[in-house]
C-alpha atoms as a PDB file:
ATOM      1  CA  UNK A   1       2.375   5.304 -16.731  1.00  0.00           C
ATOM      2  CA  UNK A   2       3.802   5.791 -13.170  1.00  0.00           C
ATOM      3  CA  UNK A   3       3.150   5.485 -10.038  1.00  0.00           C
ATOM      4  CA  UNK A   4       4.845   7.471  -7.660  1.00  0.00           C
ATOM      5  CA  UNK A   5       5.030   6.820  -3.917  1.00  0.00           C
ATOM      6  CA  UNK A   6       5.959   8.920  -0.751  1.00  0.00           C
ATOM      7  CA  UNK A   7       5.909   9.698   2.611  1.00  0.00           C
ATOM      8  CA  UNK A   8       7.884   7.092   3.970  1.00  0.00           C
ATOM      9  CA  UNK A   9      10.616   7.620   6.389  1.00  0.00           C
ATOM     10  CA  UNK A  10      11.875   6.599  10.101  1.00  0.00           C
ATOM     11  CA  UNK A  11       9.538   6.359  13.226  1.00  0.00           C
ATOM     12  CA  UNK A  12       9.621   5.435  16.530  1.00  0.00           C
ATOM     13  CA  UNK A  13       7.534   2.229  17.431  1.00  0.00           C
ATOM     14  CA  UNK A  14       3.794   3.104  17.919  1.00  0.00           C
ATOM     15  CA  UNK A  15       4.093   6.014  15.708  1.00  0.00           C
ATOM     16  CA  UNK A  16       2.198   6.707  12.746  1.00  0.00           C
ATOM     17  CA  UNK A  17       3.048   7.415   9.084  1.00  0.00           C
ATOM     18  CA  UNK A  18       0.991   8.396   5.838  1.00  0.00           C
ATOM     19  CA  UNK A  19       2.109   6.966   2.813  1.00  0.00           C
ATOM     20  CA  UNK A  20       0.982   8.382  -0.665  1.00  0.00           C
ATOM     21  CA  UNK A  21       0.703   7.437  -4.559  1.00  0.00           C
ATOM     22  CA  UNK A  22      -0.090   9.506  -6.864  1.00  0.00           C
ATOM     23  CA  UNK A  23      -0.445   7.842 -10.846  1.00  0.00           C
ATOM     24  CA  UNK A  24      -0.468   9.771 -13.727  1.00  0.00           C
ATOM     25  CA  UNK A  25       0.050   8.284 -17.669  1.00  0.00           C
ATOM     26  CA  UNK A  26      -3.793   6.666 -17.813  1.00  0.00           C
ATOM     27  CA  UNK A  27      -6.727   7.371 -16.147  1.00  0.00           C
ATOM     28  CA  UNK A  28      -7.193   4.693 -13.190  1.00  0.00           C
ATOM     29  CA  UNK A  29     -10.663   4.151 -12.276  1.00  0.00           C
ATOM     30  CA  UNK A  30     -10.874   1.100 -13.478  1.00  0.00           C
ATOM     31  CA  UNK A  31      -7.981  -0.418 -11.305  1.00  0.00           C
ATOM     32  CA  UNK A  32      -8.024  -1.096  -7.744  1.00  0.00           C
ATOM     33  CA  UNK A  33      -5.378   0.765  -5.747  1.00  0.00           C
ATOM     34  CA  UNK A  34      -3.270  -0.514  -2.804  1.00  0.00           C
ATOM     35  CA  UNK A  35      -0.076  -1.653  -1.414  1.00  0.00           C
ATOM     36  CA  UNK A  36       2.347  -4.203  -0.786  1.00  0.00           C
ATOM     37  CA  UNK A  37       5.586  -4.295   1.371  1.00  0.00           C
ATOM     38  CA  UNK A  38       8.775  -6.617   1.153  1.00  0.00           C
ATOM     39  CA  UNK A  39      11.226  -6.407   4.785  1.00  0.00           C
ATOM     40  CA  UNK A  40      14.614  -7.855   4.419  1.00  0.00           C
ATOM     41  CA  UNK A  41      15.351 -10.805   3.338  1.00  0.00           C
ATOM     42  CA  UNK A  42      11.811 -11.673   2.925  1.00  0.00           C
ATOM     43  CA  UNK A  43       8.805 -12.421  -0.421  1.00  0.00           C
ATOM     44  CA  UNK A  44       6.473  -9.091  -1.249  1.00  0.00           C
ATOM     45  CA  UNK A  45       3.197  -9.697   0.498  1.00  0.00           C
ATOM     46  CA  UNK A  46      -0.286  -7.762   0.648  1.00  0.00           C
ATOM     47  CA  UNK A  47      -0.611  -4.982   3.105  1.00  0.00           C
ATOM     48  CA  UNK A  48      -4.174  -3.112   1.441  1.00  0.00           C
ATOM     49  CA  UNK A  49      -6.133  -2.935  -1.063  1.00  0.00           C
ATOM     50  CA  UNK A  50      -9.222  -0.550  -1.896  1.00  0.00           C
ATOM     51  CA  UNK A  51     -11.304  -1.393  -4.977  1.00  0.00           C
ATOM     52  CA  UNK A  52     -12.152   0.929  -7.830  1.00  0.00           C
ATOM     53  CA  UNK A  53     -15.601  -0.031  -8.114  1.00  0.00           C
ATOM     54  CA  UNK A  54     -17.222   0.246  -4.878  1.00  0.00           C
ATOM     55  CA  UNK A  55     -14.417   1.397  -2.315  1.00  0.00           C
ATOM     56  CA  UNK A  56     -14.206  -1.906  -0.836  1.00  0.00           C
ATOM     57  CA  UNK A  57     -10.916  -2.238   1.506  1.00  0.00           C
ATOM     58  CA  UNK A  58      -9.502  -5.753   2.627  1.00  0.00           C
ATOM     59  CA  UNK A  59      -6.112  -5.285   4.536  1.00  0.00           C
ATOM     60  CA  UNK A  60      -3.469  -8.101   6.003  1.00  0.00           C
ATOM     61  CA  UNK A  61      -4.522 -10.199   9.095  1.00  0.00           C
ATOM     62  CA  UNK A  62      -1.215  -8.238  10.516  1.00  0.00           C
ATOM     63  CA  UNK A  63      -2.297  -4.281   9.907  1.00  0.00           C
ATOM     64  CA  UNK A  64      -5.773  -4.785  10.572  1.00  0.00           C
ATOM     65  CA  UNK A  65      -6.995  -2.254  13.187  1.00  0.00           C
ATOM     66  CA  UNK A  66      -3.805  -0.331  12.390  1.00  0.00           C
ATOM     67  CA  UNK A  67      -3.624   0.841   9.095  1.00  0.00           C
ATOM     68  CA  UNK A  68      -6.414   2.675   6.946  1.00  0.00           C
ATOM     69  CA  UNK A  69      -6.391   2.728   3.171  1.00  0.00           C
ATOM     70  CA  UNK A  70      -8.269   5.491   1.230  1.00  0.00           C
ATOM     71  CA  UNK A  71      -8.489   6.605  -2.070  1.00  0.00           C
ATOM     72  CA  UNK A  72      -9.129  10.397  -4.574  1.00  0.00           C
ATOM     73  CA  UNK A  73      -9.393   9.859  -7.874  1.00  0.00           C
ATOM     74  CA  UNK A  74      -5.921   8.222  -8.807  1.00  0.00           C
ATOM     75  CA  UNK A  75      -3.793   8.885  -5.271  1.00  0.00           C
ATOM     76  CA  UNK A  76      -4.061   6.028  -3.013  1.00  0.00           C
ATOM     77  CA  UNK A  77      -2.829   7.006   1.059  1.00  0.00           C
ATOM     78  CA  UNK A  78      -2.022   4.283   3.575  1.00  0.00           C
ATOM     79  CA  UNK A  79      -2.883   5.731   7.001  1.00  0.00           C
ATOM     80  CA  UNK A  80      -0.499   3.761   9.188  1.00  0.00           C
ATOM     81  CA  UNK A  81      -0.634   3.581  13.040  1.00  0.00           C
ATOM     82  CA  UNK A  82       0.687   2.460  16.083  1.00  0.00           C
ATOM     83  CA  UNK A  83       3.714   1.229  14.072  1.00  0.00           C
ATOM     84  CA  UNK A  84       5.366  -1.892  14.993  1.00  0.00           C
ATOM     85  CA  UNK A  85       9.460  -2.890  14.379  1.00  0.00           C
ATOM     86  CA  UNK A  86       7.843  -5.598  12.335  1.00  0.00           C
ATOM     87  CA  UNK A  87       6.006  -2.758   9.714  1.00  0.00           C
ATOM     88  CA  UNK A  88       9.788  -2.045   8.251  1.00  0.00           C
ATOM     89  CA  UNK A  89       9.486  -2.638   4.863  1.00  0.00           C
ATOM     90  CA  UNK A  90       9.795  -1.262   1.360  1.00  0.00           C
ATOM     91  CA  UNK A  91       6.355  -0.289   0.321  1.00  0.00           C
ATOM     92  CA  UNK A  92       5.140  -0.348  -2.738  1.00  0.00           C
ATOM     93  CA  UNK A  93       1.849   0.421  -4.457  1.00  0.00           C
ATOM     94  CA  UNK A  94       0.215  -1.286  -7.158  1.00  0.00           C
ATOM     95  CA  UNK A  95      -2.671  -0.764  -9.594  1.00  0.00           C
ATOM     96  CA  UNK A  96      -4.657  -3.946 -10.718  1.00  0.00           C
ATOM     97  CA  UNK A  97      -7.792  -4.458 -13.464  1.00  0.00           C
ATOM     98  CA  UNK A  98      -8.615  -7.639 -11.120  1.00  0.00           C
ATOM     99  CA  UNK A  99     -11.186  -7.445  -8.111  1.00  0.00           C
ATOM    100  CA  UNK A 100      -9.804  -6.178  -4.974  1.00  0.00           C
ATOM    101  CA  UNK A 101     -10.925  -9.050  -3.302  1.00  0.00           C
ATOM    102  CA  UNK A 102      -8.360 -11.039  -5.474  1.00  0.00           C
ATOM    103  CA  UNK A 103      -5.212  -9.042  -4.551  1.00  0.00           C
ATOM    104  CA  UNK A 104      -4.162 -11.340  -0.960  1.00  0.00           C
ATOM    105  CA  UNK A 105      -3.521 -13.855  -3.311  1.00  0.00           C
ATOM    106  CA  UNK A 106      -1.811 -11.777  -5.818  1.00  0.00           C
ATOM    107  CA  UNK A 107       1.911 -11.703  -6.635  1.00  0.00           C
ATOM    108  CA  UNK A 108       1.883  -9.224  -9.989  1.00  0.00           C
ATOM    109  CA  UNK A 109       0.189  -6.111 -10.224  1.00  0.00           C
ATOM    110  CA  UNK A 110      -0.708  -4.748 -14.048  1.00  0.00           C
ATOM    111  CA  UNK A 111       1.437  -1.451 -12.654  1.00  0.00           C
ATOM    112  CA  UNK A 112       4.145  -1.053  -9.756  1.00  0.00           C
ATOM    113  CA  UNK A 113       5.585   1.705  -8.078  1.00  0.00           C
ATOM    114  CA  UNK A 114       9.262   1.961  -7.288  1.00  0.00           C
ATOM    115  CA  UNK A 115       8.583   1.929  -3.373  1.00  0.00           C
ATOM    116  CA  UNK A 116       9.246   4.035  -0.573  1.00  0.00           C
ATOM    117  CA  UNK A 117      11.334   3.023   2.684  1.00  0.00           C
ATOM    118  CA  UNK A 118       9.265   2.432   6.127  1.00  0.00           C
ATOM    119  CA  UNK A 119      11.395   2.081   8.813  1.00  0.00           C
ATOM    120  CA  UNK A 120       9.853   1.579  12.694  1.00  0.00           C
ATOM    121  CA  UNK A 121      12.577   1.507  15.236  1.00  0.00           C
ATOM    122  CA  UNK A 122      12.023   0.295  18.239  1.00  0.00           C
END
């Protein structure tokens, strides 16, 4: 099972970027899709999440308005916009059984990408 994230890279502040997963090994329509990022020196924390079962998206307090997740069939994208020096961070992407709803609170993730490098300069 993998998941396989790209489109990361270096932008200017109020840029935009699209990030991408693509999973392959099992079929994922069960699982909920989305992403997390980890900046220097700081803990992993939520960024998006859409759910498997109804396309439900709940994002971050600090991307909302900014960043757009959407979903086909087992590639997740994270539309990203008007980028901020704060938004550097590894991303990752993640694939959980558990309710979307759930993932804020959620450290682990059933299945992990290796992450991709978002770096907003300002």
């Amino acid at each position: 099972v993998q998941l396989v994230e790209s489109g990361g890279g270096l932008v200017e502040a109020g840029g935009s970027l699209r990030l991408s997963c693509a999973a392959s090994g099992r079929t994922f329509t069960s699982y909920s899709m989305g992403w997390f990022r980890q900046a220097p020196g700081k803990e992993r924390e939520f960024v998006a999440v859409i759910s498997w079962s109804d396309g439900s998206t709940y994002y971050a307090d600090s991307v909302k308005g900014r960043f757009t997740i959407s979903r086909a069939g087992d590639t997740v994208f994270l539309q990203m916009n008007s980028l901020k020096p704060e938004d550097t961070a590894v991303y990752y992407c993640g694939a959980d059984a558990l309710p979307a709803y759930t993932w804020p609170t959620l450290f682990g993730m059933d299945y992990w990408g290796k992450g991709t490098l978002v770096t907003v300069s300002s």
